[in-house]
Protein backbone atom coordinates (compact mmCIF):
# COMPACT_ATOMS: atom_id res chain seq x y z
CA UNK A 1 0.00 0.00 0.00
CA UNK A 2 1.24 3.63 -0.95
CA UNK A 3 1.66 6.02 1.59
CA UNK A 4 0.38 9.20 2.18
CA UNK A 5 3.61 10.91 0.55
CA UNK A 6 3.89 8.65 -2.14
CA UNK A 7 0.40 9.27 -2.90
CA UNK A 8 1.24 12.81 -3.01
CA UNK A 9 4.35 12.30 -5.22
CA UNK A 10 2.27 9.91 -7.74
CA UNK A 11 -0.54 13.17 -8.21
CA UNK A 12 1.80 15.86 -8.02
CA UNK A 13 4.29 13.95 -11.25
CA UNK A 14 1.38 11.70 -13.26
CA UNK A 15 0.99 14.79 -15.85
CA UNK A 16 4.72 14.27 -16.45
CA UNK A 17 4.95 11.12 -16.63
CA UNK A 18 1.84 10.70 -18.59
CA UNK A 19 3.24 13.26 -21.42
CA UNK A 20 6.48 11.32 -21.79
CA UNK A 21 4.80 7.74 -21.29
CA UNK A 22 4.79 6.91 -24.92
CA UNK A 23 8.57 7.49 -25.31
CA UNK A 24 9.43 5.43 -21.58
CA UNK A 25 7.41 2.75 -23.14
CA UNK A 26 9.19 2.65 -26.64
CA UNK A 27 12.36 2.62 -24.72
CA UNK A 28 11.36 -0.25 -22.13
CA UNK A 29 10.65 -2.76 -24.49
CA UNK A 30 14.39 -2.44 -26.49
CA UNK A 31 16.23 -2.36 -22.54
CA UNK A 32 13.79 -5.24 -21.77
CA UNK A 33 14.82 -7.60 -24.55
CA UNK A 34 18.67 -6.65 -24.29
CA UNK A 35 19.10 -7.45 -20.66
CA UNK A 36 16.35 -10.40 -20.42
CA UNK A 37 16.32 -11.78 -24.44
CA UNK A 38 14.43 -14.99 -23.43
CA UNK A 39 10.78 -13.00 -22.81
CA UNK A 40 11.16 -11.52 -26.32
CA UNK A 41 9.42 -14.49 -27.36
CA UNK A 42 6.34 -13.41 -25.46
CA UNK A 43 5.80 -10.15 -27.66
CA UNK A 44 5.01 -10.28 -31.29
CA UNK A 45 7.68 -8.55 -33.58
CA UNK A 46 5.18 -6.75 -35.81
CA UNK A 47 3.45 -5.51 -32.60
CA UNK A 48 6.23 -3.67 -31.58
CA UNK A 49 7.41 -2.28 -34.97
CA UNK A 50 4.00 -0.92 -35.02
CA UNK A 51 4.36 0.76 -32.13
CA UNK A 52 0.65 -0.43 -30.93
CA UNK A 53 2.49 -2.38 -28.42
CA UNK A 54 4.37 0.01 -26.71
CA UNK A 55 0.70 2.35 -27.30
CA UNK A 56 -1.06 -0.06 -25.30
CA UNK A 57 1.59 -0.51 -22.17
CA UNK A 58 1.17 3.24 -21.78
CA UNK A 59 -2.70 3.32 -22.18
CA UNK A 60 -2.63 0.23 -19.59
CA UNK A 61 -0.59 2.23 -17.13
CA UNK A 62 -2.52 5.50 -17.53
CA UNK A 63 -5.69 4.06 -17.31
CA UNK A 64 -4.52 1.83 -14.01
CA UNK A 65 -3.50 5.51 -11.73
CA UNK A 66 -6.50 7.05 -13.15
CA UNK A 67 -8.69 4.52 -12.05
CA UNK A 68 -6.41 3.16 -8.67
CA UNK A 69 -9.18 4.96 -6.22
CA UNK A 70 -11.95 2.80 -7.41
CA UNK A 71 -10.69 -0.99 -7.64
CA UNK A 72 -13.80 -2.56 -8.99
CA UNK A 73 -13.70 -0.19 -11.91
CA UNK A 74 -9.62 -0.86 -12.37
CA UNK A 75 -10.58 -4.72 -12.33
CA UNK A 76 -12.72 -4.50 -14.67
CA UNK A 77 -10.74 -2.39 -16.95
CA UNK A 78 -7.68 -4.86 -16.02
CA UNK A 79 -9.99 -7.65 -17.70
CA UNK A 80 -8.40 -7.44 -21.34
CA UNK A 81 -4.76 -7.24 -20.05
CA UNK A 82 -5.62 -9.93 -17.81
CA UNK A 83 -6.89 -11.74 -20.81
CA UNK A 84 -4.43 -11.34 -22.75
CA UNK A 85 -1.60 -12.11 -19.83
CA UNK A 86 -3.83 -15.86 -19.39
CA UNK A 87 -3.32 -16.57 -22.98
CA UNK A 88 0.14 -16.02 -22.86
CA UNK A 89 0.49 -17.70 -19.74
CA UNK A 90 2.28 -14.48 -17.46
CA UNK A 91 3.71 -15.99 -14.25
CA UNK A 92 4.50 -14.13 -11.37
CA UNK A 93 8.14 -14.10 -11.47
CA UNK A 94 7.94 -12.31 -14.57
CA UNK A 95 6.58 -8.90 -13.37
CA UNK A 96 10.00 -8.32 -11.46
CA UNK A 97 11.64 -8.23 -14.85
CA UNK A 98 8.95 -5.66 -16.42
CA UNK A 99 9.02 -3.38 -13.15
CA UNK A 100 12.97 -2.94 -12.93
CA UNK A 101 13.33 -2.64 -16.86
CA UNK A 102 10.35 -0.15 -16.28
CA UNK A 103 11.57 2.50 -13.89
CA UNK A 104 15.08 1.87 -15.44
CA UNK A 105 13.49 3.68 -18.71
CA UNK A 106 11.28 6.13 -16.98
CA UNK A 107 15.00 6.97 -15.59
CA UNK A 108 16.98 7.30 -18.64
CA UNK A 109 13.80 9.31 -20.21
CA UNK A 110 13.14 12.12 -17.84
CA UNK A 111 16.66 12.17 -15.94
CA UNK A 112 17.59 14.07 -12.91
CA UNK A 113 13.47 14.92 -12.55
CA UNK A 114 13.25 11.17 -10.99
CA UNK A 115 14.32 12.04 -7.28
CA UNK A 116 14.62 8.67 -5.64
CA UNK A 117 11.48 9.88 -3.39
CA UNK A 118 9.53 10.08 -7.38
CA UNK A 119 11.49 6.65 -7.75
CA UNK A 120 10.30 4.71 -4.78
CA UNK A 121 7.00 6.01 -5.43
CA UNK A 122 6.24 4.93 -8.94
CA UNK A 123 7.94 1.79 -8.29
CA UNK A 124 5.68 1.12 -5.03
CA UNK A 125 2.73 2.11 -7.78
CA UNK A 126 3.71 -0.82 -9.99
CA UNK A 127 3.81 -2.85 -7.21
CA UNK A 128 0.39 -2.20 -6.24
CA UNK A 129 -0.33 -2.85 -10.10
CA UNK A 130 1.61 -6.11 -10.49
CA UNK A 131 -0.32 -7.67 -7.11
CA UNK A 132 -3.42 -6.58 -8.48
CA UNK A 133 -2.56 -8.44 -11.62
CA UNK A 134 -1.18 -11.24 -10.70
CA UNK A 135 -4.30 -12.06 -8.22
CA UNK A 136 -6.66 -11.64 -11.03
CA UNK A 137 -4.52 -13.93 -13.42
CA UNK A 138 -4.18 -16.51 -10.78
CA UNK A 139 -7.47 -16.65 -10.15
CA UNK A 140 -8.61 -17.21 -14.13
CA UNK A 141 -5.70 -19.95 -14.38
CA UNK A 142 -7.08 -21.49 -11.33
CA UNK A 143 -10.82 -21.06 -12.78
CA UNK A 144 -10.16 -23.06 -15.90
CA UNK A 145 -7.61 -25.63 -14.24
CA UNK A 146 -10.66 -27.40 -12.59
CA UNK A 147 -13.21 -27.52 -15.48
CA UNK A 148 -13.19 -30.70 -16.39
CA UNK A 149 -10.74 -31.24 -19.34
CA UNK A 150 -8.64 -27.90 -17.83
CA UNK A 151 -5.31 -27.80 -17.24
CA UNK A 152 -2.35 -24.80 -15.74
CA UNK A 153 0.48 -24.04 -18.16
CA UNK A 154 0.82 -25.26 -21.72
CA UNK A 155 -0.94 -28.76 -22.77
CA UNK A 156 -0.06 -30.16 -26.40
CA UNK A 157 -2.28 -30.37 -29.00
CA UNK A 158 -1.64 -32.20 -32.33
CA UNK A 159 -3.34 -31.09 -35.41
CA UNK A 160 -6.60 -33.16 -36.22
CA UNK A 161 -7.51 -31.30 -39.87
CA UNK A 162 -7.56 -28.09 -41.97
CA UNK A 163 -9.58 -26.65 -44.25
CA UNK A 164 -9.05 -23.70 -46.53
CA UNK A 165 -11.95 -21.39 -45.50
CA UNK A 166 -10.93 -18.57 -48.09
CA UNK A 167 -8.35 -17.52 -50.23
CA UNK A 168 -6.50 -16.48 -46.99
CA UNK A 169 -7.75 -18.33 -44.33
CA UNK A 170 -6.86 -22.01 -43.18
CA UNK A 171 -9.07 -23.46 -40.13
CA UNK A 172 -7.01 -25.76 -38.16
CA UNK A 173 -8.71 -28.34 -35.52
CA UNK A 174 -6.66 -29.11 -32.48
CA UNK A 175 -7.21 -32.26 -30.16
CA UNK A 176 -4.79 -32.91 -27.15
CA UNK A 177 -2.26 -35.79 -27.46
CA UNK A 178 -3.08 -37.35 -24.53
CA UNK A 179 -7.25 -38.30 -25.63
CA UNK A 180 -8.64 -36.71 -22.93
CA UNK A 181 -11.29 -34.13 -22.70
CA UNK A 182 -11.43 -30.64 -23.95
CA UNK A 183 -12.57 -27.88 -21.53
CA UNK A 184 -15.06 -25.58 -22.97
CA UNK A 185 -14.79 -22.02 -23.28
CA UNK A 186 -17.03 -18.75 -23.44
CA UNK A 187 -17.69 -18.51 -26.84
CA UNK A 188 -16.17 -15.21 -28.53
CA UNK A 189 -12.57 -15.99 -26.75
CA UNK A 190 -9.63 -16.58 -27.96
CA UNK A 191 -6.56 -19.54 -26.85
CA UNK A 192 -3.21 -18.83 -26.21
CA UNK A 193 -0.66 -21.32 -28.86
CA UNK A 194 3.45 -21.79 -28.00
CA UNK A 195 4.97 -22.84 -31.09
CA UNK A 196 8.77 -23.13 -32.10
CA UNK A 197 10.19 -21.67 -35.59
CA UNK A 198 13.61 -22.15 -36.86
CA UNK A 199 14.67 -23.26 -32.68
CA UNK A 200 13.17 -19.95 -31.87
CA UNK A 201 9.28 -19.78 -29.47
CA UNK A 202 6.67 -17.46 -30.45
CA UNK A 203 3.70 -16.85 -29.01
CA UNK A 204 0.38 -15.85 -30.46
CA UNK A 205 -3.32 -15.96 -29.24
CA UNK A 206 -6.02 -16.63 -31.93
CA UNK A 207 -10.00 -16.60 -31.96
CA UNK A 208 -11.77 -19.76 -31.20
CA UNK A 209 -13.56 -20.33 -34.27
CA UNK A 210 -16.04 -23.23 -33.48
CA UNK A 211 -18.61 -23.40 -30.45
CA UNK A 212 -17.50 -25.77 -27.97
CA UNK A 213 -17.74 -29.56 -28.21
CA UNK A 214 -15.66 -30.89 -25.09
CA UNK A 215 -12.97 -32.89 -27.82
CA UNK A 216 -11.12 -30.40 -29.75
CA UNK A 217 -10.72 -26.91 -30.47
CA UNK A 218 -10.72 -24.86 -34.18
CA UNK A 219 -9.15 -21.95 -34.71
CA UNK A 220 -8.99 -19.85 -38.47
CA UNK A 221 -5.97 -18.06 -39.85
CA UNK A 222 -5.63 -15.71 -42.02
CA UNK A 223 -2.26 -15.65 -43.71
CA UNK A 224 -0.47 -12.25 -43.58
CA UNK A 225 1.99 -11.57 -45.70
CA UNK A 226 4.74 -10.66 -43.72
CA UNK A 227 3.55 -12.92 -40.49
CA UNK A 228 5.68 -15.01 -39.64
CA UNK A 229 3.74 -17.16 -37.70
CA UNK A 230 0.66 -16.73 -39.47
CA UNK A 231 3.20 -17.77 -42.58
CA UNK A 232 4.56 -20.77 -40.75
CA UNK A 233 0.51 -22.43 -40.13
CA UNK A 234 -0.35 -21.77 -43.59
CA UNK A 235 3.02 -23.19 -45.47
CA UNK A 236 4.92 -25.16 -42.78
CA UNK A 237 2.62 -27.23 -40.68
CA UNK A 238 0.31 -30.46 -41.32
CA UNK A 239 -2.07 -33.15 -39.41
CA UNK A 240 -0.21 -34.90 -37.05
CA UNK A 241 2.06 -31.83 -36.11
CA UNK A 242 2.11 -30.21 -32.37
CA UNK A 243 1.36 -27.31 -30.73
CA UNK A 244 0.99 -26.30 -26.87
CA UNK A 245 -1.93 -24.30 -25.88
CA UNK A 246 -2.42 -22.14 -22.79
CA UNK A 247 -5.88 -21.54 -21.12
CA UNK A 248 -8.66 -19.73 -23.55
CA UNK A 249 -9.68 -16.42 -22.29
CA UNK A 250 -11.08 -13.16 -23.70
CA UNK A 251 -13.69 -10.81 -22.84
CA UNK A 252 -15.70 -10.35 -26.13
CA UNK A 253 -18.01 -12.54 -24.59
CA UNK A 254 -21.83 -12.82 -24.87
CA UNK A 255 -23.90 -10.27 -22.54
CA UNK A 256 -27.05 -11.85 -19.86
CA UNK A 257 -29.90 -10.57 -21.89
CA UNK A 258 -32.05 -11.55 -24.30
CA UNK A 259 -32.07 -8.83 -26.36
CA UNK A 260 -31.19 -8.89 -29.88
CA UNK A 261 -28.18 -9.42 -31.09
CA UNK A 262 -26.24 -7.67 -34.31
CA UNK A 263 -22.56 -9.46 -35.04
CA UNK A 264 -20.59 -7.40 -37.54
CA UNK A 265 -17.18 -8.84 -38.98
CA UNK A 266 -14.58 -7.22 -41.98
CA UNK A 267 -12.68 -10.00 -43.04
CA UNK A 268 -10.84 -12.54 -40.53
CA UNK A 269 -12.86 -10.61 -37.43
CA UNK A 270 -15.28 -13.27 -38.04
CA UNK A 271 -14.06 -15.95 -36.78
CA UNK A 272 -15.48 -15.09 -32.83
CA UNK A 273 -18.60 -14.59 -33.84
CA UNK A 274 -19.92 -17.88 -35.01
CA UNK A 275 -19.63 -19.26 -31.81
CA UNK A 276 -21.63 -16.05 -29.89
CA UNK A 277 -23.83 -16.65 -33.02
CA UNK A 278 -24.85 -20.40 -32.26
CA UNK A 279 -24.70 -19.43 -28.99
CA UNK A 280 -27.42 -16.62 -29.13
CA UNK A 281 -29.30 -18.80 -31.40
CA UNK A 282 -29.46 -21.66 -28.92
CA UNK A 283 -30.49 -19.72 -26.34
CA UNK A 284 -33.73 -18.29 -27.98
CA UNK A 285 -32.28 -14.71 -29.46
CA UNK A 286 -32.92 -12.78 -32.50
CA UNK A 287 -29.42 -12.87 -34.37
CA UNK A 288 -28.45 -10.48 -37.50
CA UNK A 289 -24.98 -11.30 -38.79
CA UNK A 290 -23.71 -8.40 -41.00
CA UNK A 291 -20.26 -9.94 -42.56
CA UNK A 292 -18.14 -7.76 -44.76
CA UNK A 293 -15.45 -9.05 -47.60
CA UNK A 294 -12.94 -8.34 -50.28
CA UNK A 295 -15.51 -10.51 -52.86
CA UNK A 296 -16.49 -14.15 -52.83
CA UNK A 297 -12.94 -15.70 -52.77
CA UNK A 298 -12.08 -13.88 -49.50
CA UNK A 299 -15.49 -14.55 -48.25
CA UNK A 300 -15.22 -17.30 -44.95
CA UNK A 301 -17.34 -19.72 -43.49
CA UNK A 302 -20.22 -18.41 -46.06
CA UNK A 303 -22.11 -22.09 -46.09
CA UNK A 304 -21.37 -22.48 -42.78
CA UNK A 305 -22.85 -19.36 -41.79
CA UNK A 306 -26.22 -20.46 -44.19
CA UNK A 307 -26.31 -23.60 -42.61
CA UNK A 308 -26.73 -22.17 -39.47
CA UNK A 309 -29.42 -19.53 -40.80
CA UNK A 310 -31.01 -22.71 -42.41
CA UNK A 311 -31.20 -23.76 -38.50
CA UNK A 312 -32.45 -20.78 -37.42
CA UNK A 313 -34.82 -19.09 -40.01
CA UNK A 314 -37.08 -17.16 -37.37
CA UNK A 315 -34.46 -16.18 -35.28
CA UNK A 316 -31.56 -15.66 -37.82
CA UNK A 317 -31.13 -13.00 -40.69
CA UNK A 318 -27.65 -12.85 -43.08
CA UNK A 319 -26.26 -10.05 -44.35
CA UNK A 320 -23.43 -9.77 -46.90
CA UNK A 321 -21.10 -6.75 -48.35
CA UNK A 322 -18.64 -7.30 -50.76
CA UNK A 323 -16.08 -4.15 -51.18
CA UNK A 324 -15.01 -5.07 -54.68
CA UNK A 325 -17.07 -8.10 -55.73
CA UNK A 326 -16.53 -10.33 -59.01
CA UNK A 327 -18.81 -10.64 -61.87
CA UNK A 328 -19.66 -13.99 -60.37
CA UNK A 329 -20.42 -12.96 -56.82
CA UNK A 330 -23.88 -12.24 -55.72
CA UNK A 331 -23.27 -10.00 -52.28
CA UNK A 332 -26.59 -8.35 -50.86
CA UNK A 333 -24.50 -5.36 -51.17
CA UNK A 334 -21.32 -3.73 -52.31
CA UNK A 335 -19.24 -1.00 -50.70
CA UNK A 336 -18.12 -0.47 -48.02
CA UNK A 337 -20.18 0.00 -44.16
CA UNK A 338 -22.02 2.53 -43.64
CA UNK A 339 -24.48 4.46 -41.41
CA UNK A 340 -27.18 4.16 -43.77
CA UNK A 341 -26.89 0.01 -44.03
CA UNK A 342 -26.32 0.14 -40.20
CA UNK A 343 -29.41 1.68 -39.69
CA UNK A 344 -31.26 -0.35 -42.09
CA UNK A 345 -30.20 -3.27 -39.92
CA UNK A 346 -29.92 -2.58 -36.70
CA UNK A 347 -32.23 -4.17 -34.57
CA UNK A 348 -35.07 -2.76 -32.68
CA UNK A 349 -35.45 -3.11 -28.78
CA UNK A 350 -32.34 -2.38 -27.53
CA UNK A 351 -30.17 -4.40 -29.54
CA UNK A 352 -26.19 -5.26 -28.33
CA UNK A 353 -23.95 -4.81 -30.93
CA UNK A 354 -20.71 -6.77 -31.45
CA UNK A 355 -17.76 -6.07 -34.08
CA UNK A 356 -14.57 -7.10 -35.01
CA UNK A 357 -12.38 -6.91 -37.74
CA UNK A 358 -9.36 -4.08 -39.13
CA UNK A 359 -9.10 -1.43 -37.06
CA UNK A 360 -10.60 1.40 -39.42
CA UNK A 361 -13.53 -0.77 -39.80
CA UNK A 362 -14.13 -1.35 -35.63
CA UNK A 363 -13.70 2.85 -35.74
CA UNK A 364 -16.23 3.64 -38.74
CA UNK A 365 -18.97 1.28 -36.66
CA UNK A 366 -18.74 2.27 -33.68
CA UNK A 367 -19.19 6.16 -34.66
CA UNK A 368 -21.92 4.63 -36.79
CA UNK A 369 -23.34 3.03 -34.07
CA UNK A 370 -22.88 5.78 -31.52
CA UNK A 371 -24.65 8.10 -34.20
CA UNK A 372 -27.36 6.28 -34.27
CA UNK A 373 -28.06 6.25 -30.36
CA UNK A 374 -26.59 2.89 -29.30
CA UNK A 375 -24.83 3.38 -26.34
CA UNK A 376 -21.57 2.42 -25.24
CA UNK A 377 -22.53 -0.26 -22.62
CA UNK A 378 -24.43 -1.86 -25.84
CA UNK A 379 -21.31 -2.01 -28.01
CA UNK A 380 -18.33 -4.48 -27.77
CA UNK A 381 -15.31 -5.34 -29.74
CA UNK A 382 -12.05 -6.51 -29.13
CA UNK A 383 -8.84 -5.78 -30.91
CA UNK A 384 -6.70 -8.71 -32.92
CA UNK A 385 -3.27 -7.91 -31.13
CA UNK A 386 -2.96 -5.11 -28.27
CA UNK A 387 -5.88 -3.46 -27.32
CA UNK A 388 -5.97 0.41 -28.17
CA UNK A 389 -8.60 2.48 -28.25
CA UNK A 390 -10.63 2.62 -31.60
CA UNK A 391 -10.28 6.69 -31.98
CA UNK A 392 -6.29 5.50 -32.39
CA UNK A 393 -7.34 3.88 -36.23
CA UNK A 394 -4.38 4.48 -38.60
């Protein structure tokens, strides 16, 4: 616990700090890797040449001493990190690493300003931030250890099948080497996969793609061009091969209601919501599922998706847009989203609204949305990669 002069300290230099966050954080992460090389595996390399990595430490850490005074709020804004922390499986002895690497760029950034009183403080402040942290991770790992068919740490998978669900996306089904049981998940997470390239780990998380069936899980990937593990799924690895997972986790989860539902997806965002769709379906709720594409050959999942609506047809309405479709593609519309098509099918009676895809699309619908009177507390996305905020679009 801070004390009363550290408290003081924190107030007195968080403008500071905050104004030359963005520039400690793009210095931590190079002074991390150099004097501890083996967690660079943790952080993905495109991530961090992006910058949205370092973006998303700082947002984290601003958000945390603006919210400290009211802990149920910072918990609950703490959910994605924690999230995303599961599904990378974070352990405790870790957050030594981050904290000293931490205040050691906060130091080299602003200089002589950091008193060791300014010192002891922020460092007491990541303290409080790293408990907090590590209680809510250790209580999700613990969570999904005793489902039946969970387990703590990595457990190996081996590839069951593929399928190519697009031009750029490959579905891969995973079932554990040892035959035992699957635990389920919340449909709209994601699962955390440790991998090995050239000798070298990486770590990525990806969207479960299937609902849950207690024997394997799917996931879809779409191959980026300069992805290198995205690259290495799509050209380097068959049935039979392994992979070790870490616990599923996520927040785009579905809400308690039973309102009705709107699902909008650009592209590979789809892949969470066909499980929240079957899910919302199965439980009695009105589902529209508003897909964007490139055209047909980019377009995922499509008879999948109709089978489903075949399922459904009271409860569930499709809705396609193509952005440049072929002569032979027959889209219910072409373009690109907009306010007018939102409104056209945006449920009545207070509908919640899900979305995911590229980062420009999750900004232009949620203005859309927000135009048209949904409120935030009604809309939820979740970002492929670290979370920003969606004003932050490139």
């Amino acid at each position: 616990m801070l004390t009363q002069e550290q408290e003081r300290i924190i107030a007195d230099t968080a403008p500071v700090v905050a104004e030359h966050l963005e520039a400690i954080t793009q210095r931590f992460y190079p002074l991390m890797f150099d004097r501890y090389p083996d967690v660079k595996a943790l952080f993905n390399a495109a991530h961090q040449a992006s910058g949205s990595q370092p973006r998303a430490l700082a947002g984290s850490v601003l958000a945390y001493v603006q919210l400290r005074q009211d802990p149920a709020r910072a918990r609950e804004v703490l959910g994605t990190v924690v999230s995303k922390h599961v599904s990378l499986g974070i352990r405790p002895d870790q957050y030594p690493i981050v904290g000293e690497c931490l205040m050691a760029a906060i130091g080299e950034v602003l200089g002589e300003a950091v008193t060791p009183e300014i010192a002891d403080a922020w460092s007491a402040l990541y303290g409080e931030l790293a408990g907090l942290l590590i209680e809510l991770e250790d209580q999700r790992y613990h969570q999904f250890a005793s489902l039946p068919g969970g387990w703590r740490g990595t457990r190996t998978f081996r590839i069951a099948d593929t399928r190519q669900e697009s031009a750029v996306i490959r579905s891969f089904v995973l079932e554990p080497e040892d035959g035992g049981p699957v635990a389920d998940f919340a449909p709209g997470q994601f699962i955390g996969i440790k991998l090995t390239i050239d000798g070298t780990p990486a770590y990525r998380h990806y969207s479960l793609s299937a609902a849950p069936n207690g024997r394997s899980y799917r996931i879809s990937i779409k191959r980026e061009g300069e992805g290198q593990v995205s690259r290495h799924f799509h050209d380097t690895l068959k049935v039979g091969d392994r992979l070790e997972l870490l616990p599923p986790a996520g927040e785009l989860t579905l809400d308690a209601s039973n309102a009705p539902i709107l699902l909008l997806s650009g592209g590979v965002g789809q892949t969470p919501m066909l499980s929240l769709a079957a899910q919302a379906l199965a439980e009695g709720r009105e589902v529209t599922y508003l897909h964007a594409a490139l055209d047909g050959e980019h377009h995922a999942f499509a008879d999948e998706v109709k089978a489903l609506e075949a399922r459904y047809p009271q409860q569930m309405r499709v809705v396609t847009l193509y952005e440049r479709p072929r002569s032979e593609d027959t889209p219910d519309h072409t373009g690109r989203i907009d306010r007018s098509l939102l409104a056209r099918y945006l449920p009545g009676n207070r509908p919640q609204c899900y979305f995911v895809g590229p980062q420009g699309f999750m900004s232009c619908v949620d203005a859309h949305l927000d135009d048209l009177g949904v409120p935030a507390a009604r809309r939820h996305y979740e970002t492929f990669g670290p979370s920003r905020p969606l004003h932050a679009a490139a």
